[in-house]
C-alpha atoms as a PDB file:
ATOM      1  CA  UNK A   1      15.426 110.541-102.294  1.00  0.00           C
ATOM      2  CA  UNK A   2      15.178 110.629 -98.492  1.00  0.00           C
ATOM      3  CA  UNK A   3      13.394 108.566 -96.636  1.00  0.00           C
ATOM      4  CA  UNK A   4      11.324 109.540 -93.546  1.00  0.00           C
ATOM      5  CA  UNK A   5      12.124 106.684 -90.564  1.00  0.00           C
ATOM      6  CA  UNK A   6       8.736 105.596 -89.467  1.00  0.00           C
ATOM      7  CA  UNK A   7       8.191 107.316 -85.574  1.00  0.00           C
ATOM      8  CA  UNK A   8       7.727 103.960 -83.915  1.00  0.00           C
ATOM      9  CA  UNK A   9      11.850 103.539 -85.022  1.00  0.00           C
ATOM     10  CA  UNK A  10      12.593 106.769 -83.562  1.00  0.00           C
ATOM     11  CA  UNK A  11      10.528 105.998 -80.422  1.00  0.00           C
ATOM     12  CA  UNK A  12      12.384 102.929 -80.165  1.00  0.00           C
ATOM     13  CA  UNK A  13      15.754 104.447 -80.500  1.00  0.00           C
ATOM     14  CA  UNK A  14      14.723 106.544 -77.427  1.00  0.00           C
ATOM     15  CA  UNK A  15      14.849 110.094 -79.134  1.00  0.00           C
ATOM     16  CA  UNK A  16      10.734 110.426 -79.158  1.00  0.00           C
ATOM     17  CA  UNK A  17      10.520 110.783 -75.510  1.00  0.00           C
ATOM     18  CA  UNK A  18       8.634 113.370 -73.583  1.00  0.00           C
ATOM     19  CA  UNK A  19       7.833 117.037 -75.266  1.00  0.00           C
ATOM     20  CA  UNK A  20      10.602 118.799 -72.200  1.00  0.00           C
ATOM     21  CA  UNK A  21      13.016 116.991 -70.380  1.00  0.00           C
ATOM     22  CA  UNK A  22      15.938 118.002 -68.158  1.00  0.00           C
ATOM     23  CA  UNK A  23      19.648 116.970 -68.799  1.00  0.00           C
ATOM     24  CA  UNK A  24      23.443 118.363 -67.973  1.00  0.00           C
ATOM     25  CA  UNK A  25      24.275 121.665 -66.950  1.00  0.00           C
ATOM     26  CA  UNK A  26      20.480 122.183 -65.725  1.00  0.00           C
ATOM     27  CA  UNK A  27      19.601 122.925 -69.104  1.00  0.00           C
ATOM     28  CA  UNK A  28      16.089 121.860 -70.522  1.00  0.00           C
ATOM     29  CA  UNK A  29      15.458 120.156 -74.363  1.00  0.00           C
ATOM     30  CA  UNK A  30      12.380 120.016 -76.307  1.00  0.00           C
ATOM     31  CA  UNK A  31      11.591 117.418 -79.061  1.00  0.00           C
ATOM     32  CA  UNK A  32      10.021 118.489 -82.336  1.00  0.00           C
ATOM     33  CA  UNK A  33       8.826 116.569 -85.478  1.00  0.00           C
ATOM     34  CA  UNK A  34      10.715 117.750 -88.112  1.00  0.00           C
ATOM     35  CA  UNK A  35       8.456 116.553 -91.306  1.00  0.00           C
ATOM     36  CA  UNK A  36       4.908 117.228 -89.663  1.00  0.00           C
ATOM     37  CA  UNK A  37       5.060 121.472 -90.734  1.00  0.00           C
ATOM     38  CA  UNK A  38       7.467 121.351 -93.636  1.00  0.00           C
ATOM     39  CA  UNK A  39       6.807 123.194 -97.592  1.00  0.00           C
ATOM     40  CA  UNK A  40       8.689 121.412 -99.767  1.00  0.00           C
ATOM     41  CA  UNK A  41       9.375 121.029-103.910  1.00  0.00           C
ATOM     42  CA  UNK A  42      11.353 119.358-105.964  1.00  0.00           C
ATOM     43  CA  UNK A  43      14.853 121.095-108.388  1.00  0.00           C
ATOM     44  CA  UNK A  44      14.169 121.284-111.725  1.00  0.00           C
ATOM     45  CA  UNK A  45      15.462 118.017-113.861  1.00  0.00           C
ATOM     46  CA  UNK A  46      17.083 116.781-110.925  1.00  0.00           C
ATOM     47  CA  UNK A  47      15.898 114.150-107.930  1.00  0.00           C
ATOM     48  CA  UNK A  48      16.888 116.475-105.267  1.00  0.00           C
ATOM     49  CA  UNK A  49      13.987 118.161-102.866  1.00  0.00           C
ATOM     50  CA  UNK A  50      13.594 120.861-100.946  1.00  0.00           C
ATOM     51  CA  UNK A  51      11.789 121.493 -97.532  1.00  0.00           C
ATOM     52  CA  UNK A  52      11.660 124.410 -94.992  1.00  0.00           C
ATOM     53  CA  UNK A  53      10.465 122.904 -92.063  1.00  0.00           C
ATOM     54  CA  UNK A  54       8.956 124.386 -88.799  1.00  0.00           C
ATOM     55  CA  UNK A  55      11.749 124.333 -85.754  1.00  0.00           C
ATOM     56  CA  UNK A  56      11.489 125.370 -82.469  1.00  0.00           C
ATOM     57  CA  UNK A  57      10.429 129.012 -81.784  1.00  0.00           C
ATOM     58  CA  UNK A  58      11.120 131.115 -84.667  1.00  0.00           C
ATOM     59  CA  UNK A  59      13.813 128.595 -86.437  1.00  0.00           C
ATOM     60  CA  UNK A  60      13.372 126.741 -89.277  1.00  0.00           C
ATOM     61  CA  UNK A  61      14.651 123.819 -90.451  1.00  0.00           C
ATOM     62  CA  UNK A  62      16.431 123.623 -93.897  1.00  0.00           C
ATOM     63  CA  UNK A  63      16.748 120.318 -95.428  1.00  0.00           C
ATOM     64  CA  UNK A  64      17.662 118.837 -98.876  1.00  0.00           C
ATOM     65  CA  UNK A  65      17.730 115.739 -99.854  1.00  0.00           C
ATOM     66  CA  UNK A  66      18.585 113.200-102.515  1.00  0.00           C
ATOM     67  CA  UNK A  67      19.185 109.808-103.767  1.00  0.00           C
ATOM     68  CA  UNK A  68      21.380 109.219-101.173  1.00  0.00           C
ATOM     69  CA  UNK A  69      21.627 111.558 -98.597  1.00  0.00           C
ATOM     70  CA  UNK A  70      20.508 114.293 -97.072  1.00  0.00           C
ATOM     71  CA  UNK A  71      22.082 117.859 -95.520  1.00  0.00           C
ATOM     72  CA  UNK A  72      20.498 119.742 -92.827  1.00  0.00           C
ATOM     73  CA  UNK A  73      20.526 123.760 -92.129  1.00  0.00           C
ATOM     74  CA  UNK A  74      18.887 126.277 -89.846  1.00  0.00           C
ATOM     75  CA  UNK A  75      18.402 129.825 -90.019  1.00  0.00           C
ATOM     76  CA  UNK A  76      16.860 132.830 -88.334  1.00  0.00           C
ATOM     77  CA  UNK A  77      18.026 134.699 -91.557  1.00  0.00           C
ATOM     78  CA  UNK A  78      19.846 132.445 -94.021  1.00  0.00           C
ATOM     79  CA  UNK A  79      21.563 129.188 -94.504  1.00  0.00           C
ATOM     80  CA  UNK A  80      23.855 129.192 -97.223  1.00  0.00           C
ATOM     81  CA  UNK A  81      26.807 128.265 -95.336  1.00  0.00           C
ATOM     82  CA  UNK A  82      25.703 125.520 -93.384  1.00  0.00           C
ATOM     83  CA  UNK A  83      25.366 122.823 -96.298  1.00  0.00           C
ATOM     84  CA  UNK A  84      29.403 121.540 -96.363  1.00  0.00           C
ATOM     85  CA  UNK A  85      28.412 119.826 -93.394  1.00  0.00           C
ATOM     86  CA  UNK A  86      27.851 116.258 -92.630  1.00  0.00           C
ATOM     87  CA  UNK A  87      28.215 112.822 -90.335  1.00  0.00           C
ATOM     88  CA  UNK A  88      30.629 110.882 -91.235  1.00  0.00           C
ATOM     89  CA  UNK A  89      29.074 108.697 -94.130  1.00  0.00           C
ATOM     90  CA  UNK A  90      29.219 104.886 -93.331  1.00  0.00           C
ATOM     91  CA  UNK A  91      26.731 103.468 -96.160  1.00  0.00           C
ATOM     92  CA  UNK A  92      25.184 104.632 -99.434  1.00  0.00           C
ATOM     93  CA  UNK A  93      21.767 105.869 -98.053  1.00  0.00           C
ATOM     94  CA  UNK A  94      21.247 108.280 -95.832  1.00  0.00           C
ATOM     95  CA  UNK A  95      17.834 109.040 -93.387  1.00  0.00           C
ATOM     96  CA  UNK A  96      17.302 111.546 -90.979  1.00  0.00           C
ATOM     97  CA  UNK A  97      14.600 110.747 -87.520  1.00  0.00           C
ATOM     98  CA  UNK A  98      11.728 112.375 -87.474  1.00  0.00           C
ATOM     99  CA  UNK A  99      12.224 114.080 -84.493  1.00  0.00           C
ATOM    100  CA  UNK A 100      14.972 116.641 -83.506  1.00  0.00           C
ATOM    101  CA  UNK A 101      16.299 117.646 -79.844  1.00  0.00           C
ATOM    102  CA  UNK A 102      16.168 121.366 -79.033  1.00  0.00           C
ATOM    103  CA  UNK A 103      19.103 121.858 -75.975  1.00  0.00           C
ATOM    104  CA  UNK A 104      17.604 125.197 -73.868  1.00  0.00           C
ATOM    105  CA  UNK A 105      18.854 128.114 -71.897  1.00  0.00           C
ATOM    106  CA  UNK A 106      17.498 128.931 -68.736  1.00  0.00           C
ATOM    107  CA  UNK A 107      15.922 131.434 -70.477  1.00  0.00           C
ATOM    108  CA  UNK A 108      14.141 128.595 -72.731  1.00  0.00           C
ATOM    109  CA  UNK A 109      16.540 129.829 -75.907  1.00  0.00           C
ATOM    110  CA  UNK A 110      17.495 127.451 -78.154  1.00  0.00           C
ATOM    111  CA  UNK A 111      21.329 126.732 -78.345  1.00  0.00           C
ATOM    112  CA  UNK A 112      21.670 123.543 -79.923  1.00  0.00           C
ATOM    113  CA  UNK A 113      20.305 121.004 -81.739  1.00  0.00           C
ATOM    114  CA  UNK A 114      20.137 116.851 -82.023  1.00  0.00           C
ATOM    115  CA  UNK A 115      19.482 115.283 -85.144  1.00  0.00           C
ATOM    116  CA  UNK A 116      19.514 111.198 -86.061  1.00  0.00           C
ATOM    117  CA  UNK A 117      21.009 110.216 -89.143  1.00  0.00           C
ATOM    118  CA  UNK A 118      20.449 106.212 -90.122  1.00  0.00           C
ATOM    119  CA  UNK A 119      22.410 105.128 -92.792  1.00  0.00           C
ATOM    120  CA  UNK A 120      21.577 101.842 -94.655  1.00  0.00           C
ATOM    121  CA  UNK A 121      23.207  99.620 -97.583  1.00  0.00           C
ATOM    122  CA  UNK A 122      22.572  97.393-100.204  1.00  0.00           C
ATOM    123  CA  UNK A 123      23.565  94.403 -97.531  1.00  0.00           C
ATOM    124  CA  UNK A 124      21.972  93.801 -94.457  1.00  0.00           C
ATOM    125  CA  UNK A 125      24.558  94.388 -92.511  1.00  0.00           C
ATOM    126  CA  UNK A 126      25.520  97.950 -93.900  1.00  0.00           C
ATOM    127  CA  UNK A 127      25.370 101.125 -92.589  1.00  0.00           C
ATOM    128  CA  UNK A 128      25.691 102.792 -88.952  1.00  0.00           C
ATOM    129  CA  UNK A 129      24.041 105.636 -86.826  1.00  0.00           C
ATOM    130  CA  UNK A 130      24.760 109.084 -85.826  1.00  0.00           C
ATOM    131  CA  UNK A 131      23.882 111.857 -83.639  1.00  0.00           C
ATOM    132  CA  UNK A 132      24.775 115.313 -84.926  1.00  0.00           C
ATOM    133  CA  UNK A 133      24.884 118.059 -83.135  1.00  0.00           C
ATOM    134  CA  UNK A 134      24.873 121.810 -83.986  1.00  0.00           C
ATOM    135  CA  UNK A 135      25.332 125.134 -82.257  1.00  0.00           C
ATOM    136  CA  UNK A 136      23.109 127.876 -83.169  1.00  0.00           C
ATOM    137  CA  UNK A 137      24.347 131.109 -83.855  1.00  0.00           C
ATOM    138  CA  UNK A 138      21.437 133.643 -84.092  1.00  0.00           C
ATOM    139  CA  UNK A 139      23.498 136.697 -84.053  1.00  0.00           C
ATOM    140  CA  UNK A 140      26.886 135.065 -85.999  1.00  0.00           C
ATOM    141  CA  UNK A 141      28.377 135.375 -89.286  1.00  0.00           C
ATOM    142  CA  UNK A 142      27.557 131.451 -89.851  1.00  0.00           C
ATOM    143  CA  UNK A 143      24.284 130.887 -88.262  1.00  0.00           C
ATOM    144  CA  UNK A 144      24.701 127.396 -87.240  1.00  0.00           C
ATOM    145  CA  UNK A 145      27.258 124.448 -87.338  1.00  0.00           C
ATOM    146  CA  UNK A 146      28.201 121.099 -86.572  1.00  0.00           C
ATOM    147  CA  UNK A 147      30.345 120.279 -83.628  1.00  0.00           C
ATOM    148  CA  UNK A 148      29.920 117.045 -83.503  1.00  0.00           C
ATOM    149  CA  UNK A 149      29.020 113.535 -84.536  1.00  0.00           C
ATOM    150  CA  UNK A 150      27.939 110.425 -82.038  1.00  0.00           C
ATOM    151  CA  UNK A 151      28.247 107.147 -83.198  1.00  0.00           C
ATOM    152  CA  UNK A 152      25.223 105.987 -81.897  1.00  0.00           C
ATOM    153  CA  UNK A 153      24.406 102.029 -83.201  1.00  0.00           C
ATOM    154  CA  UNK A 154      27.324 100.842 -80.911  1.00  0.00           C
ATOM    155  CA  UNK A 155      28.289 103.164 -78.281  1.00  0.00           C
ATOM    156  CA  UNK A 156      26.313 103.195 -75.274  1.00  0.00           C
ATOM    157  CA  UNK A 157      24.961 106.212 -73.608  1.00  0.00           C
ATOM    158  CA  UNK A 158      24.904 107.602 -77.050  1.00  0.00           C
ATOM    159  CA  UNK A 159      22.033 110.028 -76.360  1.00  0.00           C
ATOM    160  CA  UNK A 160      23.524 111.538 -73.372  1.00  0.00           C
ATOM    161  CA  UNK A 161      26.996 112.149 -75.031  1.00  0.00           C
ATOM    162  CA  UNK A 162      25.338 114.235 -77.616  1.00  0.00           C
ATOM    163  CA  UNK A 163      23.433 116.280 -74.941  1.00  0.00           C
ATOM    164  CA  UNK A 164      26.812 116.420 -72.942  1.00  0.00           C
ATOM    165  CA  UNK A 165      28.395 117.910 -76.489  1.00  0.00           C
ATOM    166  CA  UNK A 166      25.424 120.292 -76.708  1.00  0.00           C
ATOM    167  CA  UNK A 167      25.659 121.473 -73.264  1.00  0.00           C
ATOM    168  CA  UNK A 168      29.472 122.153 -72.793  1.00  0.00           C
ATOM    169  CA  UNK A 169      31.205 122.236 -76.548  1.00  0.00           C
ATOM    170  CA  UNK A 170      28.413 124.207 -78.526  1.00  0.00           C
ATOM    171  CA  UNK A 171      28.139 127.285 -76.215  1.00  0.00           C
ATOM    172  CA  UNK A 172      31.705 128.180 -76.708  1.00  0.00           C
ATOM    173  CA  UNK A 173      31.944 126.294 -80.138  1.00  0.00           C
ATOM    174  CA  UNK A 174      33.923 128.692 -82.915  1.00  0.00           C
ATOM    175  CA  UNK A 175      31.625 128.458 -85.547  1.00  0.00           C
ATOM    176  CA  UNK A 176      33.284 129.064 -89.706  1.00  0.00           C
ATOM    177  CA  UNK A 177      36.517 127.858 -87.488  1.00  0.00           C
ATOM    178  CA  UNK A 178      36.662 124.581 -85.655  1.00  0.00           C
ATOM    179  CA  UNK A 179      35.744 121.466 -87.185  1.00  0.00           C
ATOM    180  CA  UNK A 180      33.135 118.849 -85.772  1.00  0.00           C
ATOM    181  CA  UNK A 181      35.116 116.102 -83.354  1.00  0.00           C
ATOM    182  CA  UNK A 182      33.565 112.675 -83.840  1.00  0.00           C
ATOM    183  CA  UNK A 183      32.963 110.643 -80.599  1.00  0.00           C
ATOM    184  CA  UNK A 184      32.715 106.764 -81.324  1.00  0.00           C
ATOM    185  CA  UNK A 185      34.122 103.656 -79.575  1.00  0.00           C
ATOM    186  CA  UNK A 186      37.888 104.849 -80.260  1.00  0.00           C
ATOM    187  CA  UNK A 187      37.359 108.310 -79.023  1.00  0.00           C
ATOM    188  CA  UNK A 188      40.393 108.610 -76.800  1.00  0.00           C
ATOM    189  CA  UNK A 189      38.566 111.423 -74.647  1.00  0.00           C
ATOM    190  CA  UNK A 190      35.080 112.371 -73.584  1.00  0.00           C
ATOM    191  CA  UNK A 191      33.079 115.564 -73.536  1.00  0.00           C
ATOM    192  CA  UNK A 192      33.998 116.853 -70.055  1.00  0.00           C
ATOM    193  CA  UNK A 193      37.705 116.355 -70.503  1.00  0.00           C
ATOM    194  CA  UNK A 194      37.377 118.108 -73.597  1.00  0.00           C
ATOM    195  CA  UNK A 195      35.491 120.517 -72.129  1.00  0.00           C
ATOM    196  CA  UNK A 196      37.734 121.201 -69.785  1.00  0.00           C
ATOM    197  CA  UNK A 197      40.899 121.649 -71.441  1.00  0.00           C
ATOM    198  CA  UNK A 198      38.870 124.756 -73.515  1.00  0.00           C
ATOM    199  CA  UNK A 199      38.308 126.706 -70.458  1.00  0.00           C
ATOM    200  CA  UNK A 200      40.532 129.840 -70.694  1.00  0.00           C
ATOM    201  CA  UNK A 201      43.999 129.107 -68.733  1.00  0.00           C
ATOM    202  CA  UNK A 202      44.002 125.370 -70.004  1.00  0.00           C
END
């Protein structure tokens, strides 16, 4: 069953920081929490639940959860094939933070998102953080999808690597297509040289 990570965690992971805040390629976020609007209920015979949550603007949050884990989806109009996706899993539990980065156009659309999973084990000593993040395809086939995963318990600068992904890889981002690209201490490039070797001509 998932577990909600108390809001003084998230505030001292640094994602509950001011409602708007300005980042990379002059674009703006805003910081919503998740669980606060949410309907929820539970599968029949089964310890899996349910909850559409409030987003930003008009998108909702999809999320169902577990013993173990939990999977995340958005939608405008429907989610079905969002659910394959996930961090990469390095313990048995799974929690998502409370609150989730909204990356904005300069028209104050939302684009992308930035969601914490915690994972925890039976040791001490188990388990690992990451940052997903997701494009959001209002008008696509697949209306959202991962591009990528931060490792964010070791790595410094964590944070900002996810925006950096949300700013320049989710815009152009083939969603149904590409698969996510983790970044972690081994990563043997970064977002901008990534970035750049996209751009048509490359």
């Amino acid at each position: 069953m998932l577990h909600v990570v108390p809001a003084s965690l998230i505030a001292s992971l640094a994602l509950a920081i001011p409602a708007h805040a300005q980042s990379g390629a002059g674009h703006d976020s805003a910081y919503v929490r998740v669980f606060d609007n949410c309907t929820s209920y539970q599968a029949e015979d089964e310890p899996v639940h349910f909850s559409d949550c409030a987003g930003y603007g008009d998108w909702t949050v999809h999320i169902v959860a577990g013993e173990h884990g939990a999977a995340v989806a958005y939608s405008r109009r429907g989610k079905e094939t969002q659910w394959g996706e996930n961090p990469p899993r390095v313990a048995v539990f799974q929690d998502l933070g409370q609150v989730m980065e909204w990356r904005l156009d300069a028209s104050g659309a939302p684009f992308a998102t930035i969601y914490r999973s915690i994972f925890t084990g039976y040791e001490r000593d188990e388990g690992g953080q990451y940052l997903t993040v997701s494009a959001l395809r209002p008008e696509g086939e697949v209306g959202a999808c991962h591009v990528a995963y931060v490792e964010a318990a070791q790595q410094p600068g964590a944070n900002q690597i996810a925006r950096d992904v949300a700013d320049y890889l989710a815009p152009g981002w083939q969603c149904g297509t590409e698969a996510p690209i983790v970044f972690d201490l081994d990563s043997q490039m970064d977002v901008l040289t990534i970035a750049a070797q996209r751009r048509p001509g490359h």
